[in-house]
C-alpha atoms as a PDB file:
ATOM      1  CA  UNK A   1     -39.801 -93.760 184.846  1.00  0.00           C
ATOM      2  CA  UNK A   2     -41.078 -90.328 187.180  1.00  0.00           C
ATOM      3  CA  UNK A   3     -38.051 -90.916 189.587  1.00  0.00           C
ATOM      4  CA  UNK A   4     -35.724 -91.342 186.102  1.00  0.00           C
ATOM      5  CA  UNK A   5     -36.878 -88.342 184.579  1.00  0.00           C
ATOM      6  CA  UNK A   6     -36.798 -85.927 187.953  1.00  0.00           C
ATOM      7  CA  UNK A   7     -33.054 -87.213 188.347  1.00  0.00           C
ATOM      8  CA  UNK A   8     -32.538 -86.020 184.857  1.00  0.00           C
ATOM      9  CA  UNK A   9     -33.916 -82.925 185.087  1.00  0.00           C
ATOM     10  CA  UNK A  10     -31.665 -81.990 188.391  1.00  0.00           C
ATOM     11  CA  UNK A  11     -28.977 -83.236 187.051  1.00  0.00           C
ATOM     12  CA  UNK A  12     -28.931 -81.367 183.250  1.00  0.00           C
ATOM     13  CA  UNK A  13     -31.016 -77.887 185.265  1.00  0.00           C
ATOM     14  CA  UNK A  14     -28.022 -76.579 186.750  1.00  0.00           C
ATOM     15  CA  UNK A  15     -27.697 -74.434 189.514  1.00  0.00           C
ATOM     16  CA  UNK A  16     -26.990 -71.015 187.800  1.00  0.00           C
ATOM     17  CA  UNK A  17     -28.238 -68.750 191.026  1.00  0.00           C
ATOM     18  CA  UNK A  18     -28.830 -66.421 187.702  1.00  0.00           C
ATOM     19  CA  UNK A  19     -31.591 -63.720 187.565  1.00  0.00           C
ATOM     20  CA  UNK A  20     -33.923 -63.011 184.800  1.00  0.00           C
ATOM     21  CA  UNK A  21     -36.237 -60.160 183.823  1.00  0.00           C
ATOM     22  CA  UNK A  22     -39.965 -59.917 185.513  1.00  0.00           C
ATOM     23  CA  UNK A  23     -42.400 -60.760 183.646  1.00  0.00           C
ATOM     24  CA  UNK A  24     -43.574 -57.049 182.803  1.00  0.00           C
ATOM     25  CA  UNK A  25     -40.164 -56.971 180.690  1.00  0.00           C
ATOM     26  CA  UNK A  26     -38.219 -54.646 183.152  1.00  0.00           C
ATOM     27  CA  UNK A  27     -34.744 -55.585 184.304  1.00  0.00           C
ATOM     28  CA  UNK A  28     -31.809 -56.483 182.018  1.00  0.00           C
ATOM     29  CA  UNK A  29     -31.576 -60.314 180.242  1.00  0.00           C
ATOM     30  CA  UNK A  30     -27.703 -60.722 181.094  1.00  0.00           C
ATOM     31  CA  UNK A  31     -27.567 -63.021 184.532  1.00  0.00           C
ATOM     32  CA  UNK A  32     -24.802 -61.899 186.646  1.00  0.00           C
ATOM     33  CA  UNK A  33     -22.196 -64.537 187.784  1.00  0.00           C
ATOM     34  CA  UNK A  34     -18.993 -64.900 188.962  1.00  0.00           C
ATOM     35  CA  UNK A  35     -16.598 -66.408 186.330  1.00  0.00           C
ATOM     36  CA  UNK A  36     -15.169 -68.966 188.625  1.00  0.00           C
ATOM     37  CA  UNK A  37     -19.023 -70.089 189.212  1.00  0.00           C
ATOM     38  CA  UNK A  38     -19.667 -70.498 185.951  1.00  0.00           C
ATOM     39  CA  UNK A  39     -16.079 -71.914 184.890  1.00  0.00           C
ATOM     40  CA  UNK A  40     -17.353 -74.648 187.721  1.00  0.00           C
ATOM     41  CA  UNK A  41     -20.641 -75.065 186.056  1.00  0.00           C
ATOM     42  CA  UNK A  42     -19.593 -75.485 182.550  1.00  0.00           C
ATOM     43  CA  UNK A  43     -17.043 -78.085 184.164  1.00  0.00           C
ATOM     44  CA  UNK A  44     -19.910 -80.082 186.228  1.00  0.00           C
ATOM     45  CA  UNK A  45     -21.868 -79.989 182.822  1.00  0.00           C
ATOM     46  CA  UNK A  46     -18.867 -81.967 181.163  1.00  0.00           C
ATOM     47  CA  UNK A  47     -18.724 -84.329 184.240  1.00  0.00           C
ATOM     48  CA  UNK A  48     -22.488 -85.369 183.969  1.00  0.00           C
ATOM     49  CA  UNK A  49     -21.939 -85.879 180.164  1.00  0.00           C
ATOM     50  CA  UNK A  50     -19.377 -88.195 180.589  1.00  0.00           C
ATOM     51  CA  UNK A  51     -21.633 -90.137 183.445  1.00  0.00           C
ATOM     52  CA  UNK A  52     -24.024 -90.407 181.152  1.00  0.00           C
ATOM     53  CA  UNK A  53     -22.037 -91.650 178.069  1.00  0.00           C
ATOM     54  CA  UNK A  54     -19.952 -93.625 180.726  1.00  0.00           C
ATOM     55  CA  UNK A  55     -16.998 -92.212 179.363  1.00  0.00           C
ATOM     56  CA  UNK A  56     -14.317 -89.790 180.988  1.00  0.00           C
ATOM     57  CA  UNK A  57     -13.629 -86.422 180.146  1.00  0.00           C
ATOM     58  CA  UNK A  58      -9.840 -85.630 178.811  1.00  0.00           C
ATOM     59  CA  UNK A  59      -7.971 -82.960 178.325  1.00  0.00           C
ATOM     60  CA  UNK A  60     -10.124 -79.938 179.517  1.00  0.00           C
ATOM     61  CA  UNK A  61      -9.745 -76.575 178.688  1.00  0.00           C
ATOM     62  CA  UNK A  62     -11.873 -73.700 180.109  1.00  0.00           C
ATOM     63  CA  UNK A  63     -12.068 -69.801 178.761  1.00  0.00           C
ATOM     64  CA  UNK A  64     -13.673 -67.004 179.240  1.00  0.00           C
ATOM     65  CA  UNK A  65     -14.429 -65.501 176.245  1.00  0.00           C
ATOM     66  CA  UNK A  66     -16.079 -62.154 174.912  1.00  0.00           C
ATOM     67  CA  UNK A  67     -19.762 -60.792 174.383  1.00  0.00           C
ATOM     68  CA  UNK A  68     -19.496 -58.908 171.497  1.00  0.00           C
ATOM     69  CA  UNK A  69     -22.766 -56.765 170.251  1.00  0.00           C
ATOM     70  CA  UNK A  70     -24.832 -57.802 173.224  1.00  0.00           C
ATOM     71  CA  UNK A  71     -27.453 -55.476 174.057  1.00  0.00           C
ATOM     72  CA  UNK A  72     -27.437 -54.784 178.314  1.00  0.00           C
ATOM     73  CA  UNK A  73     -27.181 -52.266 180.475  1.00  0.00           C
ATOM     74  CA  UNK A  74     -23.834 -52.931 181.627  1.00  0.00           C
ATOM     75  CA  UNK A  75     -20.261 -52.183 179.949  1.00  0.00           C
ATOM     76  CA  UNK A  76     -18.511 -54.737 177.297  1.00  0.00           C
ATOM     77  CA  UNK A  77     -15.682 -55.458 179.771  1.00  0.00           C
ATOM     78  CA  UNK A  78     -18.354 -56.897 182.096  1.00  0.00           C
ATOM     79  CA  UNK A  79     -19.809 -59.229 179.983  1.00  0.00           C
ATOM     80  CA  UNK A  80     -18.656 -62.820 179.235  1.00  0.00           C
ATOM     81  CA  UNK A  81     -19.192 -66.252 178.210  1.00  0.00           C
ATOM     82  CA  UNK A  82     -17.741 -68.899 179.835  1.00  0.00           C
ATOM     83  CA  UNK A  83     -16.796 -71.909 177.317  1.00  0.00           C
ATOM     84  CA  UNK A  84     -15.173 -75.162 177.991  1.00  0.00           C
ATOM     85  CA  UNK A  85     -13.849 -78.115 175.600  1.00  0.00           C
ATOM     86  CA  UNK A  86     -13.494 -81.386 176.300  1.00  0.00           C
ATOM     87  CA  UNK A  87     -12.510 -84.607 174.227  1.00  0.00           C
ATOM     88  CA  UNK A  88     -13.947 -87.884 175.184  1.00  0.00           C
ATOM     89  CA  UNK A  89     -12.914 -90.906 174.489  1.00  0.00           C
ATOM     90  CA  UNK A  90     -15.372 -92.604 172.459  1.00  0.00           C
ATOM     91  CA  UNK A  91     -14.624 -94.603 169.519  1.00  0.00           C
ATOM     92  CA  UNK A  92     -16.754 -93.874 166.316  1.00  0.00           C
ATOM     93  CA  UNK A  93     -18.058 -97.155 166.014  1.00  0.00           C
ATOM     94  CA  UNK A  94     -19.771 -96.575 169.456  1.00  0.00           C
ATOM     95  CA  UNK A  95     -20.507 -93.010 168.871  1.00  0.00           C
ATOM     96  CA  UNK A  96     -23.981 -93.503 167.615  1.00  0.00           C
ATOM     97  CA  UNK A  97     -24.589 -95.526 170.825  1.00  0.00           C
ATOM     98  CA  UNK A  98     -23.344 -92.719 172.830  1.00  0.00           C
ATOM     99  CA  UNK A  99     -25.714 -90.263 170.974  1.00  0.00           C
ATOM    100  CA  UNK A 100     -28.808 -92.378 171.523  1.00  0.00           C
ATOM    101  CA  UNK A 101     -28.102 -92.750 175.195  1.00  0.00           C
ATOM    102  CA  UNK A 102     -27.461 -88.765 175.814  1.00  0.00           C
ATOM    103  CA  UNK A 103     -30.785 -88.081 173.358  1.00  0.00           C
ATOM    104  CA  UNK A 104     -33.090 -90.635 175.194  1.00  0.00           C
ATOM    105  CA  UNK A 105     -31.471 -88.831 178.886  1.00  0.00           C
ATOM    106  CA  UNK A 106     -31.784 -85.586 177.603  1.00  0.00           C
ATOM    107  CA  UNK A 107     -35.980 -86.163 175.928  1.00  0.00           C
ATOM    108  CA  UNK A 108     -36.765 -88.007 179.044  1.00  0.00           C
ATOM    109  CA  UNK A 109     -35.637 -84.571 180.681  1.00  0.00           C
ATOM    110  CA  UNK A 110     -38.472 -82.782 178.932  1.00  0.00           C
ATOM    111  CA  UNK A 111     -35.655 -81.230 176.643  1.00  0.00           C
ATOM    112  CA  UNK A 112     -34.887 -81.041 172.740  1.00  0.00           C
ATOM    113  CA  UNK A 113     -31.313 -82.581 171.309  1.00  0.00           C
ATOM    114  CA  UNK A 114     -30.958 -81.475 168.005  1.00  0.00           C
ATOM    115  CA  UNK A 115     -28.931 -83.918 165.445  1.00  0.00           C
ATOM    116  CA  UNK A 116     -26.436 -82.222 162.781  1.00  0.00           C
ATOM    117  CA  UNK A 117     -29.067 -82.282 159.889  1.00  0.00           C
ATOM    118  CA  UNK A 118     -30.638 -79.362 161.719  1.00  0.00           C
ATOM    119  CA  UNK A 119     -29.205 -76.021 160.701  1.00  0.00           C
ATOM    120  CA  UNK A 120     -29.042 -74.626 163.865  1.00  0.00           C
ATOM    121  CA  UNK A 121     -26.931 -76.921 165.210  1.00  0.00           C
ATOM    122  CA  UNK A 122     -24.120 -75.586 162.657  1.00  0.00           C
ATOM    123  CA  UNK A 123     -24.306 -72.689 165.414  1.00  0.00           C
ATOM    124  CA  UNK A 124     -21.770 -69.289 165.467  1.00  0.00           C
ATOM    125  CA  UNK A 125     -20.543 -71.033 169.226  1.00  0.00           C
ATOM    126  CA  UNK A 126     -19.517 -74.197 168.509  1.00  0.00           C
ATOM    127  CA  UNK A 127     -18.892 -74.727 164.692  1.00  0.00           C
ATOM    128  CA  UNK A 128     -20.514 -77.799 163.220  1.00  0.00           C
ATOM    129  CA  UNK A 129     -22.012 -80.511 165.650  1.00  0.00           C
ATOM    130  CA  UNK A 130     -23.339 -84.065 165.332  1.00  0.00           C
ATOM    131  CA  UNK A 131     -25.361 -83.474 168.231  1.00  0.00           C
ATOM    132  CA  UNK A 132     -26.219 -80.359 170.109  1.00  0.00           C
ATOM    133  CA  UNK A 133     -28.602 -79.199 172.991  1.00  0.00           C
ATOM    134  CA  UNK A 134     -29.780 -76.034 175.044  1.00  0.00           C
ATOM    135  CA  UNK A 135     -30.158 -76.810 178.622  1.00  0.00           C
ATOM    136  CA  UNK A 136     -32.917 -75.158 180.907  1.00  0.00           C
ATOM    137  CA  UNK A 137     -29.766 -73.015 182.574  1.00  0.00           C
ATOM    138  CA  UNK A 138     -28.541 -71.107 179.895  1.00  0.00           C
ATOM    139  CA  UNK A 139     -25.823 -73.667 179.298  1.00  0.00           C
ATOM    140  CA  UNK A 140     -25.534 -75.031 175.485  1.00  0.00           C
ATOM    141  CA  UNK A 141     -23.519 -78.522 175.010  1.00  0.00           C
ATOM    142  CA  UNK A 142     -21.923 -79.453 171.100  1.00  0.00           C
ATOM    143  CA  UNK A 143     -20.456 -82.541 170.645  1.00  0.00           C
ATOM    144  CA  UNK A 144     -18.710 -83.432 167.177  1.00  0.00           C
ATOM    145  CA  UNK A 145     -16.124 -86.359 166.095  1.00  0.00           C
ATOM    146  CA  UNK A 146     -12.815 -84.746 166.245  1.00  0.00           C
ATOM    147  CA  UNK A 147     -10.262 -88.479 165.984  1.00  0.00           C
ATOM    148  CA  UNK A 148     -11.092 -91.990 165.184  1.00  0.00           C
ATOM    149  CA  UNK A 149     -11.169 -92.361 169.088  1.00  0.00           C
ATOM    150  CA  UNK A 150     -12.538 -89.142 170.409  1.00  0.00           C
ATOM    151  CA  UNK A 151     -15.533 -86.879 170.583  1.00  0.00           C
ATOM    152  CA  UNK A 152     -15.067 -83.209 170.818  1.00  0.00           C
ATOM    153  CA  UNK A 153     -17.267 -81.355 173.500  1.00  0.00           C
ATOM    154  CA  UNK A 154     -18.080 -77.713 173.757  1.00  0.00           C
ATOM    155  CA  UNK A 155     -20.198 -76.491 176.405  1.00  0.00           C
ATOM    156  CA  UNK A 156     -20.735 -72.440 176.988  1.00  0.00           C
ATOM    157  CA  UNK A 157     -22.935 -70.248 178.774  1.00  0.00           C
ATOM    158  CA  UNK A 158     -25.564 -67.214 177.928  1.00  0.00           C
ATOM    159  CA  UNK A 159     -23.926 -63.829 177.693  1.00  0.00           C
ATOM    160  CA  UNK A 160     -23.188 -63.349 181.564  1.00  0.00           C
ATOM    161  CA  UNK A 161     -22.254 -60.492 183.878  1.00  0.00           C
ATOM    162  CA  UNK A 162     -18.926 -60.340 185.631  1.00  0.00           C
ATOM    163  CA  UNK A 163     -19.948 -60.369 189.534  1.00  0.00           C
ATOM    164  CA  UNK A 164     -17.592 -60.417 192.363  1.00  0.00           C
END
């Protein structure tokens, strides 16, 4: 059970290589990244999914997309989010099984899936989700029945900034 739940945890912790305030509050919230690191991470995130739900992951599609409002120190064209979706192929009479398995992974990780009937999960990122969770590395997964046969996944990233 110990050696199931430390493989979890390095497998959903990421490795962001982001920075975050001290403690005393100083320093800006906004991790910098490259966007071809974090396109990569978002991407790995899908692939461990799909390992999970022993499923593949079809036709991908990575962006970056904007920050607006965010409060840092450095200028709007700097800062980004990095989202990718991802269908997989999971047929809705196996869906729930598919759920359970990610959930139970994900609680054994020390971490909290949330299930649509919590309001948050009908989140400004991802639009309305059957199942949704915040991983320890700023990373945020959605996944939602899109087709009979297939399981929309979002996954995005914290407000990042651009780094060469």
């Amino acid at each position: 059970m110990i050696r199931r739940m430390v493989l979890a945890a390095a497998l959903l912790a990421g490795s962001g290589g982001c920075s975050v305030p001290d403690a005393g509050g100083g320093g800006d919230f906004t991790p910098g990244l490259p966007p071809a690191t974090a396109q990569r991470q978002v991407r790995e995130h899908a692939e461990q999914v799909a390992v999970i739900a022993k499923t593949s992951v079809d036709a991908p599609s990575e962006e970056r997309l904007t920050c607006p409002g965010q409060i840092s120190d450095f200028p709007d064209d700097e800062l980004y989010r990095m989202q990718g979706t991802y269908h997989l192929p999971i047929a809705a009479d196996e869906e729930k099984a598919v759920y359970a398995l990610l959930t139970d992974h994900w609680k054994d990780a020390g971490l909290d899936p949330r299930t649509g009937d919590d309001p948050w999960v009908k989140g400004p990122w991802a639009g309305p989700a059957d199942l949704k969770i915040d991983l320890r590395d700023g990373h945020t997964i959605a996944l939602s029945r899109s087709a009979d046969t297939t399981v929309r996944m979002i996954i995005w990233t914290q407000c990042l900034h651009e780094t060469h």
